[in-house]
PDB file of N, CA and C in Angstrom:
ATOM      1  N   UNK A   1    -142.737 -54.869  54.558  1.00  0.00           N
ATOM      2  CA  UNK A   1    -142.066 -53.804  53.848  1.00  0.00           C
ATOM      3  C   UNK A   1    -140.620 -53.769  54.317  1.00  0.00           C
ATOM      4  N   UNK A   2    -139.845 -53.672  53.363  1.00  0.00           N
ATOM      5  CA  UNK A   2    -138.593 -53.365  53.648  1.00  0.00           C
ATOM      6  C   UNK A   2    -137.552 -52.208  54.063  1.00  0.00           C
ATOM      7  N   UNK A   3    -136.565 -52.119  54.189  1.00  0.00           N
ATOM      8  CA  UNK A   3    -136.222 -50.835  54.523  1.00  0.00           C
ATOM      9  C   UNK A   3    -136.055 -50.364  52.462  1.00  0.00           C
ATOM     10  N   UNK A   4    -135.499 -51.325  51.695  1.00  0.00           N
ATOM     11  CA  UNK A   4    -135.117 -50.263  50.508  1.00  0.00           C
ATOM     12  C   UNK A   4    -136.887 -49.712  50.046  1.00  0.00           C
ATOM     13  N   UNK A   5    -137.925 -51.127  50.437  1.00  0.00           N
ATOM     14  CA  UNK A   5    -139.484 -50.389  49.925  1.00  0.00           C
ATOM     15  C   UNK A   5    -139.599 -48.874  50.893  1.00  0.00           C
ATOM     16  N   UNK A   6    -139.415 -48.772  51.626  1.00  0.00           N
ATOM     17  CA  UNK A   6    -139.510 -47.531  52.183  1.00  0.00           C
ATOM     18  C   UNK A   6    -139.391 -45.957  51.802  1.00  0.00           C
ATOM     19  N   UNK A   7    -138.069 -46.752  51.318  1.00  0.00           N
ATOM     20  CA  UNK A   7    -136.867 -45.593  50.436  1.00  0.00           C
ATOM     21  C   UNK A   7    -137.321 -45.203  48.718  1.00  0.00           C
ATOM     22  N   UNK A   8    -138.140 -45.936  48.881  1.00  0.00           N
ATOM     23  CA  UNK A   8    -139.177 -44.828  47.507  1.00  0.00           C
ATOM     24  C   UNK A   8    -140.486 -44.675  47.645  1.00  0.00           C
ATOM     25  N   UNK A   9    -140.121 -43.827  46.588  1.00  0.00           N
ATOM     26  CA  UNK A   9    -141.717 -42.375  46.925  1.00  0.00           C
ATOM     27  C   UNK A   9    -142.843 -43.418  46.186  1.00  0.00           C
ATOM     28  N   UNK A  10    -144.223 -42.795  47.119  1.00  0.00           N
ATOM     29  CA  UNK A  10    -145.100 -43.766  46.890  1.00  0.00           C
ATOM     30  C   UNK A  10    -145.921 -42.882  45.803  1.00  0.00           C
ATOM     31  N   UNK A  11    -146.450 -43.581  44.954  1.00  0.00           N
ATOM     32  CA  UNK A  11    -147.002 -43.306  43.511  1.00  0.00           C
ATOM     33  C   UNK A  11    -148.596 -42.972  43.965  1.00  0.00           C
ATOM     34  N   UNK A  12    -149.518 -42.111  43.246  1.00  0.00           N
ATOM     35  CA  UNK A  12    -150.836 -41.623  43.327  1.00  0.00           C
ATOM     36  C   UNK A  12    -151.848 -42.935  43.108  1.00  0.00           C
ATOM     37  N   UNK A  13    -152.522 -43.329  44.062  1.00  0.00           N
ATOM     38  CA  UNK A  13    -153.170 -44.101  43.677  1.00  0.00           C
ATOM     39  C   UNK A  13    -154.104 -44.366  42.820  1.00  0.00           C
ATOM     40  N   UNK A  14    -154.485 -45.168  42.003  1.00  0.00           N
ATOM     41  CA  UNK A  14    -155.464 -44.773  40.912  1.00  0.00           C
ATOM     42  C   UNK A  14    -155.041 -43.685  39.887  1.00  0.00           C
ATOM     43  N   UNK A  15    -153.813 -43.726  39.849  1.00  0.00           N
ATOM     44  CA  UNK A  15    -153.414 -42.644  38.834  1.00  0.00           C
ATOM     45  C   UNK A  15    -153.593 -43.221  36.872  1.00  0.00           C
ATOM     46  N   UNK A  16    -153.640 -44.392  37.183  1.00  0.00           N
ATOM     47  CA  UNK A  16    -153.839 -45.562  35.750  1.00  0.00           C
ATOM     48  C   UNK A  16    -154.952 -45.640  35.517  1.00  0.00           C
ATOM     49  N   UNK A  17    -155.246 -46.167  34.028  1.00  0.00           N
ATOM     50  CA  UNK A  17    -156.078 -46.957  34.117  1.00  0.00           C
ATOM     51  C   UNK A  17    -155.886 -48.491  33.595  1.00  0.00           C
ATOM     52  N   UNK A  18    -154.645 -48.782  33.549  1.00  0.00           N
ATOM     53  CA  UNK A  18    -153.652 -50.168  33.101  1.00  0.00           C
ATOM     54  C   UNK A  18    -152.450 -49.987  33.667  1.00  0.00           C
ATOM     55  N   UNK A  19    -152.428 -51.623  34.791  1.00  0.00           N
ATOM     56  CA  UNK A  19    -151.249 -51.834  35.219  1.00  0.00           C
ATOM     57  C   UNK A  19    -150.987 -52.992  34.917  1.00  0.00           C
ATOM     58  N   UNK A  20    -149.546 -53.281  34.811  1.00  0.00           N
ATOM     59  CA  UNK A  20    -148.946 -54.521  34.745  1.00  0.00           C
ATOM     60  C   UNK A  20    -148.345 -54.912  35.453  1.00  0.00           C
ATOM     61  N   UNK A  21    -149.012 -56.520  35.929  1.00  0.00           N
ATOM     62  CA  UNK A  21    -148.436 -57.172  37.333  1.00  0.00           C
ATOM     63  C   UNK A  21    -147.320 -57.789  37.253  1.00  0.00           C
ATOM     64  N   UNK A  22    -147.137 -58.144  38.206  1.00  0.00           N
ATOM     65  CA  UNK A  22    -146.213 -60.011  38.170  1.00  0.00           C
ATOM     66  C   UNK A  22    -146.636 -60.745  38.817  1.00  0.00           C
ATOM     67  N   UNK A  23    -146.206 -61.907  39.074  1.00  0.00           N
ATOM     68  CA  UNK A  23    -147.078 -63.465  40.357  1.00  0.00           C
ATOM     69  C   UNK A  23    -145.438 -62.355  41.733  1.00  0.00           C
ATOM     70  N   UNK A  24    -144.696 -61.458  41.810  1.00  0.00           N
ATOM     71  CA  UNK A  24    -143.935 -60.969  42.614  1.00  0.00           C
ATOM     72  C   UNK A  24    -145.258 -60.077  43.450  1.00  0.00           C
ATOM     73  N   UNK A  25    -146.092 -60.132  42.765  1.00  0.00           N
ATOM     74  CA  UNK A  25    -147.242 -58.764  42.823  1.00  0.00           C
ATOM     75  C   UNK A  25    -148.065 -59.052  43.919  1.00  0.00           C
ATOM     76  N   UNK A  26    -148.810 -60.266  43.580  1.00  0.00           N
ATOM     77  CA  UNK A  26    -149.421 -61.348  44.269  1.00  0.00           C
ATOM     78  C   UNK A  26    -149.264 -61.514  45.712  1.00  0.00           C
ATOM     79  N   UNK A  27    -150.242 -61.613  46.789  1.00  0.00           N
ATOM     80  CA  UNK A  27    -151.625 -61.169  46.050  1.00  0.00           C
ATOM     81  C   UNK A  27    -151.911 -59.997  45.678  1.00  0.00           C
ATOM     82  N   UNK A  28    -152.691 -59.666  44.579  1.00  0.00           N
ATOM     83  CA  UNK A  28    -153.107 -58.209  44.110  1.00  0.00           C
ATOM     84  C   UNK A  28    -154.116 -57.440  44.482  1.00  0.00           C
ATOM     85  N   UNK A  29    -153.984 -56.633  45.288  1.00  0.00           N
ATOM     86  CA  UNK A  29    -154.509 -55.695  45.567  1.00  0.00           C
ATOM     87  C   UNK A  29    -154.844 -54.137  45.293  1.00  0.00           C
ATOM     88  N   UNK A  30    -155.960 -53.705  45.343  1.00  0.00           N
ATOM     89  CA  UNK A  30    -156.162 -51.976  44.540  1.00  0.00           C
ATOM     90  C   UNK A  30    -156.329 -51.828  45.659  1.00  0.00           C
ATOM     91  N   UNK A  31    -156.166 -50.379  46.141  1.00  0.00           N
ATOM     92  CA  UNK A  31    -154.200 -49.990  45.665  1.00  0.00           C
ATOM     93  C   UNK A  31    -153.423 -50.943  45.971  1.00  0.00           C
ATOM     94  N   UNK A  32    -152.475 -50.922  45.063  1.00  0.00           N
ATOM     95  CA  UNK A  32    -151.467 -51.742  45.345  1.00  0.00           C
ATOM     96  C   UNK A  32    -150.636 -51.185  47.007  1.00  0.00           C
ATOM     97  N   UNK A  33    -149.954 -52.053  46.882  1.00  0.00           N
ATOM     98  CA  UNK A  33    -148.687 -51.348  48.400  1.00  0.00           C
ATOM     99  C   UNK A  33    -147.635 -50.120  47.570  1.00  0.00           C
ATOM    100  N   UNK A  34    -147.692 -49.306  47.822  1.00  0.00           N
ATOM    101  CA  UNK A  34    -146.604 -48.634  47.318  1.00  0.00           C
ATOM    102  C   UNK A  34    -147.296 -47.283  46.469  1.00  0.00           C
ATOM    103  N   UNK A  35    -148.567 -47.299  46.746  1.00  0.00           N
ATOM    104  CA  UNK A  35    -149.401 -45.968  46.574  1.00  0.00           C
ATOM    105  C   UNK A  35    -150.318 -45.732  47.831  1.00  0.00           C
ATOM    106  N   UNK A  36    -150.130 -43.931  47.238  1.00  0.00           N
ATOM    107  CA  UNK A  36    -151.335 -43.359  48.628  1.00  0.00           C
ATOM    108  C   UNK A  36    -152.018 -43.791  48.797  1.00  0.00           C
ATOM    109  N   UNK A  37    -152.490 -44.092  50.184  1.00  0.00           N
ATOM    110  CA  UNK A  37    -154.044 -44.527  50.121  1.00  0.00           C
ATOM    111  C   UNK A  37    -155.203 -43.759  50.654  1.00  0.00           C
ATOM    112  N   UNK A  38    -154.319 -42.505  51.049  1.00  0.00           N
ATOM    113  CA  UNK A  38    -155.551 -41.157  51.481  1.00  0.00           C
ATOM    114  C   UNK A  38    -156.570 -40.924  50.668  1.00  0.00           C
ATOM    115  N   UNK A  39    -155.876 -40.862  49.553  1.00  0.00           N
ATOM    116  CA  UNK A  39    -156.727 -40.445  48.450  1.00  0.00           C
ATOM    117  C   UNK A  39    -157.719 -41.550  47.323  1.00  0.00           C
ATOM    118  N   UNK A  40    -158.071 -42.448  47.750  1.00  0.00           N
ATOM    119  CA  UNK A  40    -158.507 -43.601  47.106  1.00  0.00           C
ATOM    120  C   UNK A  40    -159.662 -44.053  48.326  1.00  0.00           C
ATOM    121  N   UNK A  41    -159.643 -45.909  47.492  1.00  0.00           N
ATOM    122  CA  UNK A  41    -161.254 -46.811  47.630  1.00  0.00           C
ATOM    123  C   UNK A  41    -160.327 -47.516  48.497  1.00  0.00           C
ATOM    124  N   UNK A  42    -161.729 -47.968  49.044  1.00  0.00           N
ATOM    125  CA  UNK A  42    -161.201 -49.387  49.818  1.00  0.00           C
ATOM    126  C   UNK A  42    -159.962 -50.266  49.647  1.00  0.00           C
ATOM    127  N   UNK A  43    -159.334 -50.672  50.054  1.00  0.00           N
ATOM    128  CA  UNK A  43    -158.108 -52.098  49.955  1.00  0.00           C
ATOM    129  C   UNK A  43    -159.228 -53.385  48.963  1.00  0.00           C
ATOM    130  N   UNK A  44    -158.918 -53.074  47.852  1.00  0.00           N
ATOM    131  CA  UNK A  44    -159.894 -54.686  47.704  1.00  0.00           C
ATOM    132  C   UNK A  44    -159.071 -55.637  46.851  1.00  0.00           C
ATOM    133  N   UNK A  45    -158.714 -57.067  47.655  1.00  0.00           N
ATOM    134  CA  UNK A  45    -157.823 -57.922  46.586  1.00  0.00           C
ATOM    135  C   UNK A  45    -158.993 -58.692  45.646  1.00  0.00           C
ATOM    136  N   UNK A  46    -158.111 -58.738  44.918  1.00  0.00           N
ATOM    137  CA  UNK A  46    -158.862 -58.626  43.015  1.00  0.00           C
ATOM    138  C   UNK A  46    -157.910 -60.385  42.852  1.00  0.00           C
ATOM    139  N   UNK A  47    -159.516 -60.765  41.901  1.00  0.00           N
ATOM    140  CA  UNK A  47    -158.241 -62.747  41.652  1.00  0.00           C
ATOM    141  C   UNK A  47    -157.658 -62.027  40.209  1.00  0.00           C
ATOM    142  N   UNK A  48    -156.817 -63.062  39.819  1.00  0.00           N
ATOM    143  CA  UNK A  48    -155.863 -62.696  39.030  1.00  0.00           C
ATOM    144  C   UNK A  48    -156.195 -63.712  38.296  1.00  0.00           C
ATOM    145  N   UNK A  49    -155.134 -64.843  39.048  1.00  0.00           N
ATOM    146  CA  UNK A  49    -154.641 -66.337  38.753  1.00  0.00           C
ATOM    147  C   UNK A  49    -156.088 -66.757  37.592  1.00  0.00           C
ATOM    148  N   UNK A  50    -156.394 -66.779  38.152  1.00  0.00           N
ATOM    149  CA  UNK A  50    -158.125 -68.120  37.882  1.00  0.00           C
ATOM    150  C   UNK A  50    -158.537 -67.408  37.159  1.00  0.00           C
ATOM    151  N   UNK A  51    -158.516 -65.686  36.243  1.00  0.00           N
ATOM    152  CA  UNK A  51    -159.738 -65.135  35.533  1.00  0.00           C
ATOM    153  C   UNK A  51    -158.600 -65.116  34.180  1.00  0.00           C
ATOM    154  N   UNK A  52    -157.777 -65.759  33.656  1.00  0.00           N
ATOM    155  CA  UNK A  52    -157.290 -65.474  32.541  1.00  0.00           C
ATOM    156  C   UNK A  52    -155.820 -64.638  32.514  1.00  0.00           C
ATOM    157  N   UNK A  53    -155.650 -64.127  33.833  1.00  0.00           N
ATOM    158  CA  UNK A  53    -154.143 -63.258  34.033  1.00  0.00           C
ATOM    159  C   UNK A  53    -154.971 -61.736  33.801  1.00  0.00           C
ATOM    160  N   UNK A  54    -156.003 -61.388  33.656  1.00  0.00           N
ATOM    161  CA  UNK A  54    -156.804 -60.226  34.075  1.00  0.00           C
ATOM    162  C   UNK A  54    -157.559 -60.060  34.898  1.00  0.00           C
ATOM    163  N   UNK A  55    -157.631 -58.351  35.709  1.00  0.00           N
ATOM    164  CA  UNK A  55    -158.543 -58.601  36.557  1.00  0.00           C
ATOM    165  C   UNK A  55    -158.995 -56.709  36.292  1.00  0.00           C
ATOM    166  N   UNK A  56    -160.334 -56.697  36.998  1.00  0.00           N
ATOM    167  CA  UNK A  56    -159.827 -55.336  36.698  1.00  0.00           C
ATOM    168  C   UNK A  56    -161.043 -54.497  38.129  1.00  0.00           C
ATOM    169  N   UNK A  57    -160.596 -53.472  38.736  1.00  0.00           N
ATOM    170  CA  UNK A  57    -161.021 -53.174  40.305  1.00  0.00           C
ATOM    171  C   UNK A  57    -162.871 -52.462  39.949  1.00  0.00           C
ATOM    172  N   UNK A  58    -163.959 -53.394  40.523  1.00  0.00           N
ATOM    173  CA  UNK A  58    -165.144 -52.508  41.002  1.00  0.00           C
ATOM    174  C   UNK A  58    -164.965 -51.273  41.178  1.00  0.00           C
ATOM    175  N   UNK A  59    -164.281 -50.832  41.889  1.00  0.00           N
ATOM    176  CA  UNK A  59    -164.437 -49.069  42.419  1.00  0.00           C
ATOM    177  C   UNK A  59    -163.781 -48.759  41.586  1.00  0.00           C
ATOM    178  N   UNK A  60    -162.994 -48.716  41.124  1.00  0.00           N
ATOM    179  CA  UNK A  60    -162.403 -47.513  39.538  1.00  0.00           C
ATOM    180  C   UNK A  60    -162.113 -48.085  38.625  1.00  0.00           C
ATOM    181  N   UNK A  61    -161.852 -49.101  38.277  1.00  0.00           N
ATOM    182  CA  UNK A  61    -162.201 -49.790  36.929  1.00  0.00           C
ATOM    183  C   UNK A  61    -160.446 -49.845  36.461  1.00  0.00           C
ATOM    184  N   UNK A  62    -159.618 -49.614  37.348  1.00  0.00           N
ATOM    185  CA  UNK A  62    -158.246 -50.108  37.013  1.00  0.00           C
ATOM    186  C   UNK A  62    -158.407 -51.556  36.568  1.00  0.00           C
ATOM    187  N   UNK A  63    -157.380 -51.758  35.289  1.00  0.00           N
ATOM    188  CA  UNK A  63    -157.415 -52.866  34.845  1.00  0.00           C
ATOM    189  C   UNK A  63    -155.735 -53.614  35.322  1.00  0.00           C
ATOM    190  N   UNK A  64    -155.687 -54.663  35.597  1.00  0.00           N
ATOM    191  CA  UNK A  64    -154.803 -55.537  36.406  1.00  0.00           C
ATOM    192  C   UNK A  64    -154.373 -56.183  35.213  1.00  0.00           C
ATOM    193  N   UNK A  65    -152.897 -56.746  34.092  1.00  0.00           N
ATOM    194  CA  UNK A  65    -152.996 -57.531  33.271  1.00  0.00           C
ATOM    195  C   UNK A  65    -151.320 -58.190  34.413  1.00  0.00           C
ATOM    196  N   UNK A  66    -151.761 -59.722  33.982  1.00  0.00           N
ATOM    197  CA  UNK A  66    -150.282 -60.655  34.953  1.00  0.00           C
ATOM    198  C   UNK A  66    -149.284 -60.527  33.723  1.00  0.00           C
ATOM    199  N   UNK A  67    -148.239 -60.628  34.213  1.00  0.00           N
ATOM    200  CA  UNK A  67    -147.448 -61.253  33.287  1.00  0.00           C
ATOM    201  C   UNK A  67    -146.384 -61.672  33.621  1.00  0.00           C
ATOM    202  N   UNK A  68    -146.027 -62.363  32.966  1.00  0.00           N
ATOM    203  CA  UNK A  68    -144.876 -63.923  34.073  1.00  0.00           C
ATOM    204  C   UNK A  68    -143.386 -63.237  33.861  1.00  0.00           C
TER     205      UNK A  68
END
């Protein structure tokens, strides 16, 4: 993490139910870095690459779409 990642406010986790990645994203993980994680599931990295550029999380059903 950087000092400017620092310098913004971190977003509700699981507040979606569609996010859009990048390969910058990578690896992808629910929650991502940059949301609470008090309030949420486990850390679980999700494949991306290999399932079509979708993925979407067991514990809440956030859907992951890549895009280049």
């Amino acid at each position: 993490m950087t000092t400017t990642d620092a310098a913004l406010p971190l977003k509700l986790a699981n507040a979606e139910n569609r996010y859009e990645v990048t390969r910058a994203d990578l690896p992808l993980s629910c929650p991502m870095p940059g949301m609470h994680l008090w309030n949420s599931h486990p850390k679980v990295y999700l494949p991306i690459e290999d399932d079509g550029g979708e993925s979407v999380c067991s514990y809440c059903g956030a859907r992951y779409i890549l895009r280049d």
